[in-house]
Protein backbone atom coordinates (compact mmCIF):
# COMPACT_ATOMS: atom_id res chain seq x y z
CA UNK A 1 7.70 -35.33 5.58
CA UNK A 2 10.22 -32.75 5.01
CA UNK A 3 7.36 -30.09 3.84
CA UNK A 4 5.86 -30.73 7.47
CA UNK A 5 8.78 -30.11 9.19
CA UNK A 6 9.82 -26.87 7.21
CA UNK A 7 6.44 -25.94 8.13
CA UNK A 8 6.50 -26.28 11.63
CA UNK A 9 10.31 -24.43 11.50
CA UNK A 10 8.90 -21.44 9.99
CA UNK A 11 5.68 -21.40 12.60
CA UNK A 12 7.96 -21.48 15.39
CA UNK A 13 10.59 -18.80 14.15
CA UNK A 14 6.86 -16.78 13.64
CA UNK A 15 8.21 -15.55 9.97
CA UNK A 16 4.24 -16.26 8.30
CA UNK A 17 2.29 -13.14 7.97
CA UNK A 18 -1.19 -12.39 8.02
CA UNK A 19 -3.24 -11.06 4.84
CA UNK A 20 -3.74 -6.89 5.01
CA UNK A 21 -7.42 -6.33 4.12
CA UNK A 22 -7.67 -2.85 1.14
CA UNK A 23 -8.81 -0.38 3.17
CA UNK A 24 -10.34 0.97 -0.15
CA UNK A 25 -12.60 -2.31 -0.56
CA UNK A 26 -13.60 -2.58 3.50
CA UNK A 27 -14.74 1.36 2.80
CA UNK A 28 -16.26 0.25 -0.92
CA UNK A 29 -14.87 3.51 -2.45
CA UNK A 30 -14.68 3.17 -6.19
CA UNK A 31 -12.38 6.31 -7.19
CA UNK A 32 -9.74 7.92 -5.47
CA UNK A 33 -9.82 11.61 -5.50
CA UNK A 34 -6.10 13.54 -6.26
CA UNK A 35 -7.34 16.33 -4.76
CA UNK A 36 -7.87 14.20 -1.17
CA UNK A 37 -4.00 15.02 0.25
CA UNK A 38 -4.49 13.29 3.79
CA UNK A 39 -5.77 10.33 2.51
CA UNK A 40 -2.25 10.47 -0.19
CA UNK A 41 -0.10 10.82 2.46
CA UNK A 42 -0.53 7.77 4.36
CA UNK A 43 0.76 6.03 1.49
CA UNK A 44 3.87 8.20 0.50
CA UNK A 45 6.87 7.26 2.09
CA UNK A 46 9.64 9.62 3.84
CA UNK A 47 11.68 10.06 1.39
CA UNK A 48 8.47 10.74 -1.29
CA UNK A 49 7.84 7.00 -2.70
CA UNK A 50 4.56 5.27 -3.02
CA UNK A 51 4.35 2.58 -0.63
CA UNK A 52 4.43 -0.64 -2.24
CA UNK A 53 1.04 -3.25 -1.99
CA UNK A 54 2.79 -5.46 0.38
CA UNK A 55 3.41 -3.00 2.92
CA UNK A 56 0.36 -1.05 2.54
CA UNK A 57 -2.30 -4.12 2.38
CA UNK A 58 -4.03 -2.96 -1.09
CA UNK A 59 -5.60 -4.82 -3.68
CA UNK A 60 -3.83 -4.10 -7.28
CA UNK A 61 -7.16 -2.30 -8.47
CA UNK A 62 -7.21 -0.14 -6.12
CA UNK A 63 -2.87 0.59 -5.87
CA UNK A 64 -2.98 1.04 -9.84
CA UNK A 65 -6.00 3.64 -8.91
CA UNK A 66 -3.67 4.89 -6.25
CA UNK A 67 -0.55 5.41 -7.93
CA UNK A 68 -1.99 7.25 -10.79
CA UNK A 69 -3.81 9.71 -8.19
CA UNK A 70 -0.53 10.32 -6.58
CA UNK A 71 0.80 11.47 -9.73
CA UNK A 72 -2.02 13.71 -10.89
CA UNK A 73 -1.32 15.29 -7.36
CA UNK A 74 2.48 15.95 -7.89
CA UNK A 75 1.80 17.74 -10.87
CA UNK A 76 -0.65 19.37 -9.61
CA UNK A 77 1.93 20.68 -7.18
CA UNK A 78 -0.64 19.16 -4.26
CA UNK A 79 2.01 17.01 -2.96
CA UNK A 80 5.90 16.78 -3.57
CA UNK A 81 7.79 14.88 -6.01
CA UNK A 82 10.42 14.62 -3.19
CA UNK A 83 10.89 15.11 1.15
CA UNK A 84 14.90 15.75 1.01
C-alpha cells in the first residue's frame, strides 16, 4: 500500500520522465565522424563539456562512440578544449 501511494505522489508532483530515444539509432548511423563539427556541437556544453547520456537521450554505444570522436576533434584543433 505504501508503494501505491508514493506512486501516485510522484505522478501528481509530475517528477517521472519520459525515455529520450538515440538519435544515432532512430538515424541507424554506425560511426561517428570527428571531422562532422555541427553534429559535435549539439552535444558540447557552454562551458566545453560533453553532455552527459541522461540529458542528451543516447544509448552508451553510441555516447562511448561519441565521446571518443569529441576528443579526436579537440586535438585535432576542430573544436575547443574550452568556451571561457
Amino acid at each position: 500500500m505504501f508503494n501505491n501511494s508514493k506512486k501516485k505522489k510522484y505522478v501528481n508532483m509530475g517528477s517521472f520522465f519520459l525515455k529520450k530515444n538515440c538519435w544515432f539509432c532512430t538515424e541507424k548511423m554506425e560511426e561517428i565522424d570527428y571531422k562532422d563539427v555541427k553534429l559535435l556541437q549539439r552535444y558540447i556544453s557552454s562551458y566545453g563539456d560533453i553532455k552527459p547520456r541522461k540529458n542528451t537521450g543516447t544509448c552508451l554505444k553510441h555516447q562511448r562512440k561519441l565521446a571518443k570522436a569529441l576528443k579526436r576533434a579537440r586535438i585535432v584543433a576542430l573544436l575547443p578544449f574550452t568556451n571561457r
